[in-house]
C-alpha atoms as a PDB file:
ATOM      1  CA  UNK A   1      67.586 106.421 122.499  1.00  0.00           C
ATOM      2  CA  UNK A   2      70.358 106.335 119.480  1.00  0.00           C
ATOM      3  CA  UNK A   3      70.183 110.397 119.733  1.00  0.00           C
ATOM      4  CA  UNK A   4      71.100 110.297 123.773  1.00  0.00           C
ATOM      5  CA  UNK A   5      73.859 107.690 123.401  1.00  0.00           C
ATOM      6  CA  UNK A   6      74.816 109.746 120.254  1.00  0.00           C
ATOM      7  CA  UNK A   7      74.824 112.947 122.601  1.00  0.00           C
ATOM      8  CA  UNK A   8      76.690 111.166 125.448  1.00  0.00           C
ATOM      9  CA  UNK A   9      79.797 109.993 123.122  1.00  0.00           C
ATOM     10  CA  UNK A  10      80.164 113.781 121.980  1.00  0.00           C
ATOM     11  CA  UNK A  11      79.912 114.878 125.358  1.00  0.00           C
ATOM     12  CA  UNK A  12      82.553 112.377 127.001  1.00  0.00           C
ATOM     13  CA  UNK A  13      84.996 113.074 123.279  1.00  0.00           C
ATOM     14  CA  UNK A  14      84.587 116.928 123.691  1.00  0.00           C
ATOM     15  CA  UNK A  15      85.679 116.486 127.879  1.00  0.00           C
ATOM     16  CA  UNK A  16      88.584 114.034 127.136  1.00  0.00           C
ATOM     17  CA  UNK A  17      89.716 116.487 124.439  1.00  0.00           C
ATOM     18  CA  UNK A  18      89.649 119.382 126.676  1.00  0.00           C
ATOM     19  CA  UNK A  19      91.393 117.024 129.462  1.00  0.00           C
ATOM     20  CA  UNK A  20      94.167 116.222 126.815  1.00  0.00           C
ATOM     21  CA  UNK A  21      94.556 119.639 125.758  1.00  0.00           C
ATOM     22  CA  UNK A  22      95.007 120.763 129.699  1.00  0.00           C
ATOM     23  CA  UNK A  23      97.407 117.686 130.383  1.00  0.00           C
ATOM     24  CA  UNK A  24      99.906 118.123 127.429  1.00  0.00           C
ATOM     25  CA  UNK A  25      99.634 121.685 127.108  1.00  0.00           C
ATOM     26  CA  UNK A  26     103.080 122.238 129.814  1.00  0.00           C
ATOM     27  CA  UNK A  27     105.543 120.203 127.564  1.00  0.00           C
ATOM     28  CA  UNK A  28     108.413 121.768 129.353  1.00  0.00           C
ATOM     29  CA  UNK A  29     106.927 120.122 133.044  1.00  0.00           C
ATOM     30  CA  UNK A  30     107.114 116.582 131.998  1.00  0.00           C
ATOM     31  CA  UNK A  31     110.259 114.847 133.198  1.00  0.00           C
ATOM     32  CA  UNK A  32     111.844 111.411 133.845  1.00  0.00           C
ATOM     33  CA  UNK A  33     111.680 110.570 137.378  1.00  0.00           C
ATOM     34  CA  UNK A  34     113.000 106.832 137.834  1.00  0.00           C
ATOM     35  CA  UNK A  35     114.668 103.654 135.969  1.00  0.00           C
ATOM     36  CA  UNK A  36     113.491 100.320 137.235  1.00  0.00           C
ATOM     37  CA  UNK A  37     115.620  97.524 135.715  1.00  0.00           C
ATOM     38  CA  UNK A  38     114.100  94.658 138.594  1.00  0.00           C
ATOM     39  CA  UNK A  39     110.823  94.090 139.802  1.00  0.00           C
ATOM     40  CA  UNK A  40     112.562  95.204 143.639  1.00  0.00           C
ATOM     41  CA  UNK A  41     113.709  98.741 142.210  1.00  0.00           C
ATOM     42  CA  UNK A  42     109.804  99.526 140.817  1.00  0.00           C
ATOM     43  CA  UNK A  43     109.052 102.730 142.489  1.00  0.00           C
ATOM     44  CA  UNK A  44     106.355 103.232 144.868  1.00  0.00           C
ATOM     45  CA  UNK A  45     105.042 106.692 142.901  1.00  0.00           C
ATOM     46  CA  UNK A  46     101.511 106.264 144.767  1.00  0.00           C
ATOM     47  CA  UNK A  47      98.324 108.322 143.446  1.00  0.00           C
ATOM     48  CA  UNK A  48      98.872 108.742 139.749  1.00  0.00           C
ATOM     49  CA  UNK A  49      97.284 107.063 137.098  1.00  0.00           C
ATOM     50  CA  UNK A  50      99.849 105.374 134.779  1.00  0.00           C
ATOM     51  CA  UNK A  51     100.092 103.862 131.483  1.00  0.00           C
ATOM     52  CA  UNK A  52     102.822 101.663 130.325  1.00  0.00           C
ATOM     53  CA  UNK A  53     104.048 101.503 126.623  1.00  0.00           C
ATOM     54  CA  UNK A  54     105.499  98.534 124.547  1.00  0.00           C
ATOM     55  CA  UNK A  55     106.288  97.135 121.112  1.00  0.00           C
ATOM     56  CA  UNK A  56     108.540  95.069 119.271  1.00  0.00           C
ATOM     57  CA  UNK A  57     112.306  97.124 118.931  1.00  0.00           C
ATOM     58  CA  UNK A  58     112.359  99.785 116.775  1.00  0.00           C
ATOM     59  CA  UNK A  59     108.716  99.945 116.334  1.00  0.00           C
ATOM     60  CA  UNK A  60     109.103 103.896 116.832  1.00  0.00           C
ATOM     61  CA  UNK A  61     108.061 104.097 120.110  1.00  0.00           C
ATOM     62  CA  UNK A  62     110.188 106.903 121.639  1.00  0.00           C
ATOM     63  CA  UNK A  63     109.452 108.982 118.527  1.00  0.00           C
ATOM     64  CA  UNK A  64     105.625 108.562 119.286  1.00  0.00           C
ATOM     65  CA  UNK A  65     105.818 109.345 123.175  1.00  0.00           C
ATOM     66  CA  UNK A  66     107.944 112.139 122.380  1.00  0.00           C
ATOM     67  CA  UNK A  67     105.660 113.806 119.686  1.00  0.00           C
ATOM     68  CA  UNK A  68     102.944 112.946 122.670  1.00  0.00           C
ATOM     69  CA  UNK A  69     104.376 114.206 125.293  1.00  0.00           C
ATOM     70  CA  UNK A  70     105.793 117.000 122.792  1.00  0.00           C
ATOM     71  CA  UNK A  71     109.360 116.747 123.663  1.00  0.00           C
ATOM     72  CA  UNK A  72     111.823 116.232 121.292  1.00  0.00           C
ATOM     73  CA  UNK A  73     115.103 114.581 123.116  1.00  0.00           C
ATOM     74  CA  UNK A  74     113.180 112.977 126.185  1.00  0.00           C
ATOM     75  CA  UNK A  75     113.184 109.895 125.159  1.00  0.00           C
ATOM     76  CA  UNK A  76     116.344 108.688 123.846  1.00  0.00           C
ATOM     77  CA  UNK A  77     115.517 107.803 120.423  1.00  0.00           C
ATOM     78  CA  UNK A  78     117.720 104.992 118.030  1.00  0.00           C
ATOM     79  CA  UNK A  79     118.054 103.364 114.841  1.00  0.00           C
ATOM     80  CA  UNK A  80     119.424 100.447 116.850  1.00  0.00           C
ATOM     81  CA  UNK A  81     116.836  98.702 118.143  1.00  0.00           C
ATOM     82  CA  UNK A  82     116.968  97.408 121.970  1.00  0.00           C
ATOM     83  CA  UNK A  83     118.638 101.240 123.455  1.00  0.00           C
ATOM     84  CA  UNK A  84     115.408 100.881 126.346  1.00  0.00           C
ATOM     85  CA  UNK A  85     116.359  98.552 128.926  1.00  0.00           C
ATOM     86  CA  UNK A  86     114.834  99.213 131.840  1.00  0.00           C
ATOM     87  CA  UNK A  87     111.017 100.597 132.457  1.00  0.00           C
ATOM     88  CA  UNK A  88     111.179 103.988 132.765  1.00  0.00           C
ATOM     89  CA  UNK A  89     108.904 106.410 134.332  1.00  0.00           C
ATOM     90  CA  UNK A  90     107.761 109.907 132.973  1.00  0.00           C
ATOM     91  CA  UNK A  91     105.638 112.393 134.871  1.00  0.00           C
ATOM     92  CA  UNK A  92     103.058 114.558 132.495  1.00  0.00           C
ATOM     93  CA  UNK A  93     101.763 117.212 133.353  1.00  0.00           C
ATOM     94  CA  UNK A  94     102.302 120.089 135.691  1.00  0.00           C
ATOM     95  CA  UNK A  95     103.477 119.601 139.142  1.00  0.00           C
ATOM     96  CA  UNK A  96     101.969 117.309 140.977  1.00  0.00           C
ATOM     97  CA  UNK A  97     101.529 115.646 138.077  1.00  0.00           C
ATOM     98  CA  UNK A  98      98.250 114.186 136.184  1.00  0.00           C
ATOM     99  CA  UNK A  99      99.772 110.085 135.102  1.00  0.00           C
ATOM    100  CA  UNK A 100     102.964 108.495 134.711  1.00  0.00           C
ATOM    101  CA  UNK A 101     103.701 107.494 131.249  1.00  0.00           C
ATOM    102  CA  UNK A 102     106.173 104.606 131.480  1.00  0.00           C
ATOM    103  CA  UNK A 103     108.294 103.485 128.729  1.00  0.00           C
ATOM    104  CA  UNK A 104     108.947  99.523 128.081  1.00  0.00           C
ATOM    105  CA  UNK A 105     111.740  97.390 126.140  1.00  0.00           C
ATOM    106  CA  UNK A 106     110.922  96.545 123.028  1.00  0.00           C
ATOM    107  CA  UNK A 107     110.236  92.662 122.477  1.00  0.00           C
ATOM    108  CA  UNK A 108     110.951  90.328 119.875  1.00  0.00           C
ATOM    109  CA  UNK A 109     114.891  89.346 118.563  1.00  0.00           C
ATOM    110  CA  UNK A 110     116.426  92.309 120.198  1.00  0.00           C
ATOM    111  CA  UNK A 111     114.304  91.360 123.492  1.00  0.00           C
ATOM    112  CA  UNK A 112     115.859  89.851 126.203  1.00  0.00           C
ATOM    113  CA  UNK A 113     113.941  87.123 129.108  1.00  0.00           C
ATOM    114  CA  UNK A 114     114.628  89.011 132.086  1.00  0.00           C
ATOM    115  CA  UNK A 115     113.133  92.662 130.104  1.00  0.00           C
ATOM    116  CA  UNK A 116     109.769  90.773 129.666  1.00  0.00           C
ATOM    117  CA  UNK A 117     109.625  89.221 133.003  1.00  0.00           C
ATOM    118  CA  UNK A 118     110.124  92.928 134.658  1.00  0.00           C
ATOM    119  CA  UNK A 119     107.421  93.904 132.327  1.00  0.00           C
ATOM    120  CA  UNK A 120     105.103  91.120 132.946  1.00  0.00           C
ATOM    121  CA  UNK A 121     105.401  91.862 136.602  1.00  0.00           C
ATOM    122  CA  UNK A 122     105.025  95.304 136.450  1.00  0.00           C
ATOM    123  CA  UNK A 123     101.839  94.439 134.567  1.00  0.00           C
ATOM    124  CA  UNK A 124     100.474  91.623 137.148  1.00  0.00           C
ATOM    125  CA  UNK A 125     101.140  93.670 140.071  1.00  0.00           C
ATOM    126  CA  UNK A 126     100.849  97.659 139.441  1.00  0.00           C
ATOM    127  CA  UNK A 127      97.832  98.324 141.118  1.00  0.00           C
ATOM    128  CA  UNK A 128      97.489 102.392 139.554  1.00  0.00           C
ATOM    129  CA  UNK A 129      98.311 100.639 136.040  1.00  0.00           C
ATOM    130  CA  UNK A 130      95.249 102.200 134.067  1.00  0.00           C
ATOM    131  CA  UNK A 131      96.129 100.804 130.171  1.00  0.00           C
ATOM    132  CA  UNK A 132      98.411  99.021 128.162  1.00  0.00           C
ATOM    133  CA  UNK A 133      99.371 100.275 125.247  1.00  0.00           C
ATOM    134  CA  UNK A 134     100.971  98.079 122.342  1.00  0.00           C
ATOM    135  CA  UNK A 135     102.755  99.484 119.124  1.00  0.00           C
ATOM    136  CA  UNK A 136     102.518  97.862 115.669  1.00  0.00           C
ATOM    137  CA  UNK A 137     104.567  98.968 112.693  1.00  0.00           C
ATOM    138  CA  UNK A 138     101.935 100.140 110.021  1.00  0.00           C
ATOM    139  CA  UNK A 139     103.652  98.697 106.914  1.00  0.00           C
ATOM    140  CA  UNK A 140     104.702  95.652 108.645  1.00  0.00           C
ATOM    141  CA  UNK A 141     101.547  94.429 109.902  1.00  0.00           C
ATOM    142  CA  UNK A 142     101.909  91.674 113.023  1.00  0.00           C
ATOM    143  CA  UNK A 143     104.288  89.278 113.294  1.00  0.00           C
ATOM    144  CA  UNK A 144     104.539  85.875 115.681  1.00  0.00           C
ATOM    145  CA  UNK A 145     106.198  87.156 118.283  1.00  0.00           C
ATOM    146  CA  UNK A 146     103.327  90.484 117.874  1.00  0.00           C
ATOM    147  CA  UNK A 147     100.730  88.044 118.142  1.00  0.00           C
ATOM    148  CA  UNK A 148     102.246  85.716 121.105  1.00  0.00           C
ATOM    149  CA  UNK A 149     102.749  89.356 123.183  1.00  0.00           C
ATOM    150  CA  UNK A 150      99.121  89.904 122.063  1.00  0.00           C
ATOM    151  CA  UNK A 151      98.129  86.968 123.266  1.00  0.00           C
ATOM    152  CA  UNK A 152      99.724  87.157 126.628  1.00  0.00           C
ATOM    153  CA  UNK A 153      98.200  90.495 127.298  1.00  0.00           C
ATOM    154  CA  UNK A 154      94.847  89.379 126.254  1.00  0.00           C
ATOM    155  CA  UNK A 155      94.813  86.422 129.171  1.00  0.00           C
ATOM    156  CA  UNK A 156      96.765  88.764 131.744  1.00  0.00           C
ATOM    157  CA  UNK A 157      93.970  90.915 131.246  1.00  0.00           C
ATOM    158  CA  UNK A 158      91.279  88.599 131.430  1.00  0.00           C
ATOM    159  CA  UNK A 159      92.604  86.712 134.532  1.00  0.00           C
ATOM    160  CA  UNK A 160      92.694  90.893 136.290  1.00  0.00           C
ATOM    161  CA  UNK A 161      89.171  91.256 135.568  1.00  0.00           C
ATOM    162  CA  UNK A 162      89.059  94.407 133.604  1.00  0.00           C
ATOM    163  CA  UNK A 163      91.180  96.355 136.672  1.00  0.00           C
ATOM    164  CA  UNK A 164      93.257  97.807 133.162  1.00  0.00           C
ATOM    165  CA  UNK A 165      92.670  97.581 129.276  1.00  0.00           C
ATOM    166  CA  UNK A 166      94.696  96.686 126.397  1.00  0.00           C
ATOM    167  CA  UNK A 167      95.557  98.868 122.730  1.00  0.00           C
ATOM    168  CA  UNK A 168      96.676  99.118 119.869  1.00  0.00           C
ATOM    169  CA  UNK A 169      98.754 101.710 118.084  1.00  0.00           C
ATOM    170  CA  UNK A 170      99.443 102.082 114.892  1.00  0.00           C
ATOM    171  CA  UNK A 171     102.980 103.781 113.525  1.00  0.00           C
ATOM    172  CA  UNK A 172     104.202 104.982 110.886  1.00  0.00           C
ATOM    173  CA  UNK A 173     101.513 105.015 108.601  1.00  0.00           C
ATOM    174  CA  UNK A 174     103.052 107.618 106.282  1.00  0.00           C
ATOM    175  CA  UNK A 175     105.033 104.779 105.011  1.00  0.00           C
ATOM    176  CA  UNK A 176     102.547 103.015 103.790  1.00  0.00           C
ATOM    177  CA  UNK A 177     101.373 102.730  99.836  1.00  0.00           C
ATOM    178  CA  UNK A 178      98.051 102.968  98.160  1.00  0.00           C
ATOM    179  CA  UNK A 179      96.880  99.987  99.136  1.00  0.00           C
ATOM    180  CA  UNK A 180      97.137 101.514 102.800  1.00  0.00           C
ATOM    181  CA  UNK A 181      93.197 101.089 103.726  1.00  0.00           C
ATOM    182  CA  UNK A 182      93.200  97.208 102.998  1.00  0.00           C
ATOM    183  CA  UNK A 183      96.371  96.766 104.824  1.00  0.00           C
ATOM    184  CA  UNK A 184      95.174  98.647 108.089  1.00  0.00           C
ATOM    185  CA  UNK A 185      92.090  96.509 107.794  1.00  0.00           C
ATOM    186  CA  UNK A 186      93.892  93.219 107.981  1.00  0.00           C
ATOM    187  CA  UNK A 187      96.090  94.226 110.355  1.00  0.00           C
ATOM    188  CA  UNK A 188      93.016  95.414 112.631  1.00  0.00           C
ATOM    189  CA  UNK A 189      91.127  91.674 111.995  1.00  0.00           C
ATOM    190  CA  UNK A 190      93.962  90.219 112.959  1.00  0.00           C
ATOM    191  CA  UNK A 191      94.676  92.356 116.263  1.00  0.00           C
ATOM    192  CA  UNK A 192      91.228  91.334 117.231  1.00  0.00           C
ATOM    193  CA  UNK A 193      91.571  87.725 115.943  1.00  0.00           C
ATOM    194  CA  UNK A 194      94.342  87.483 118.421  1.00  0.00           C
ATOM    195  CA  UNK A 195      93.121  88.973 121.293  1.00  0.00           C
ATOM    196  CA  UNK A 196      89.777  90.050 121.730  1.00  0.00           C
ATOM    197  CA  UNK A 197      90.017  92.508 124.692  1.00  0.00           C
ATOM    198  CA  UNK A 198      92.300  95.167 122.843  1.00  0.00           C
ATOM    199  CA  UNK A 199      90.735  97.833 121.555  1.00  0.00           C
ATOM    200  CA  UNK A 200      90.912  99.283 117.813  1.00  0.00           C
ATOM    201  CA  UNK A 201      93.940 100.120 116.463  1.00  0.00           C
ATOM    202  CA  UNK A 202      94.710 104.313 116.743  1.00  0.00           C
ATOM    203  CA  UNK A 203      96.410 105.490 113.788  1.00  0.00           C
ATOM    204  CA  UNK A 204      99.600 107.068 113.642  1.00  0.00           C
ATOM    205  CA  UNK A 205     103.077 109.107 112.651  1.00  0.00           C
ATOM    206  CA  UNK A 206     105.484 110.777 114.825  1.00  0.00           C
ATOM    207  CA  UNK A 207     107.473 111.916 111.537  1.00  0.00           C
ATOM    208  CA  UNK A 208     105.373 113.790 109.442  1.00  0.00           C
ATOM    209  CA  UNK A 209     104.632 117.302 109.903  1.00  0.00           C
ATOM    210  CA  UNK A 210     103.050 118.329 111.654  1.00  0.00           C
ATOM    211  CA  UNK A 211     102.763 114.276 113.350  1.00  0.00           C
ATOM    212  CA  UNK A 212      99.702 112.494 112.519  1.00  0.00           C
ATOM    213  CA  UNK A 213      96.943 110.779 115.208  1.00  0.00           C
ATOM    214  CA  UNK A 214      98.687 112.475 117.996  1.00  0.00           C
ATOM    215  CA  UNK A 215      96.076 114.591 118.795  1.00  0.00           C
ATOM    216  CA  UNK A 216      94.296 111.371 119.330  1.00  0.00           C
ATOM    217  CA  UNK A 217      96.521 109.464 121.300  1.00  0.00           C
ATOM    218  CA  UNK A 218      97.076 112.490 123.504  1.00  0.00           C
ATOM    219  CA  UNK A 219      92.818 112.010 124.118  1.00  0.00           C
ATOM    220  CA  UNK A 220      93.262 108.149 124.648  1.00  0.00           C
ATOM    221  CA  UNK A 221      95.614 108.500 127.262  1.00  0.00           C
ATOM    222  CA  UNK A 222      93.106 111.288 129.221  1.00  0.00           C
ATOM    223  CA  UNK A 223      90.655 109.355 128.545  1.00  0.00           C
ATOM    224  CA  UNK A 224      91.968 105.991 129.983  1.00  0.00           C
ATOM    225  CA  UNK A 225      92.729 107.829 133.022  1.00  0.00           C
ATOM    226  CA  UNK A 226      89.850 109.224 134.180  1.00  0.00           C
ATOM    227  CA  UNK A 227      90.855 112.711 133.308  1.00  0.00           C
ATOM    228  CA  UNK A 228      88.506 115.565 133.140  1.00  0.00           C
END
């Protein structure tokens, strides 16, 4: 029984890896197709899958979705935190299209009410909304307002009976000192501690080259689509 279940994880890994591979291998086709800064400009975008991104400001999180998407200037990157004010939407993949990867404010001191209520309702009501994924800075571990968005998440996705999941992302781990492995650890306990439903942290660096976990990512998006 351990060898089939064993056998059926390699199998569904080596398909999501070839999904990813097919999905990001265009770079050049993926493009920004729409800015939704109230709940009434959301567009319709029917059929896709789509995953939404979001993290406290200047977590790193156009540097990751551009090394994902493998871009280098389509996301608007900054050093000042808060540039991202409105949800926007990216198609990947060739045309038609295989998901939408949309792009959230960051939270947190830089955050503003009406950014998280747009998000929020995005998240309540996006019926092709597939996963949520949420960005942690590696050497900072979480902080309050980490754990309150965690925590929100956690009973949004509760109360829509598993119809999307949550996780975690690691960044910039190449910052991070020998004691890296203990620090990681904590900072997974306490991901879980907070919010039960997200899955395990994935591991990552948009900086160093060649990036780090992308690869990975790339197969957790496929993955959380359906893609095969």
């Amino acid at each position: 029984m351990f060898l089939h279940k064993q056998c059926n994880l390699s199998f569904r890994r080596t398909i999501s890896h070839a999904a990813a591979s097919k999905l990001f291998a265009d770079a050049k086709s993926a493009e920004f197709i729409a800015a939704a800064g109230s709940a009434a400009s959301i567009p319709a975008l029917h059929g896709l899958p789509e995953i939404i991104v979001t993290g406290r400001a200047n977590v790193g999180k156009s540097s990751l979705l551009n090394a994902v998407i493998g871009r280098t200037h389509l996301l608007n990157t900054s050093k000042k935190p808060g540039r991202t004010q409105t949800l926007n939407f990216f198609r990947v993949g060739s045309e038609p299209g295989s998901l939408v990867l949309v792009d959230a404010p960051g939270y947190g001191s830089r955050g503003r009410p009406e950014w998280g209520a747009l998000f929020d309702h995005y998240v309540q009501n996006r019926t092709q909304l597939k996963r949520v994924y949420i960005l942690f800075n590696a050497k900072h571990g979480l902080t309050e307002v980490d754990r309150m968005m965690l925590q929100s998440l956690d009973e949004q996705i509760q109360s829509a009976n598993g119809k999307f999941t949550l996780q975690a992302i690691l960044t910039k781990v190449d910052t991070l000192d020998s004691d890296a492995v203990s620090l990681v650890k904590r900072t997974q306990k306490e991901i879980f501690e907070t919010a039960p439903t997200c899955l395990p942290a994935l591991l990552t660096s948009a900086t160093r080259r060649p990036p780090f976990g992308i690869d990975e990512v790339r197969r957790n998006m496929a993955e959380a689509c359906g893609l095969r």
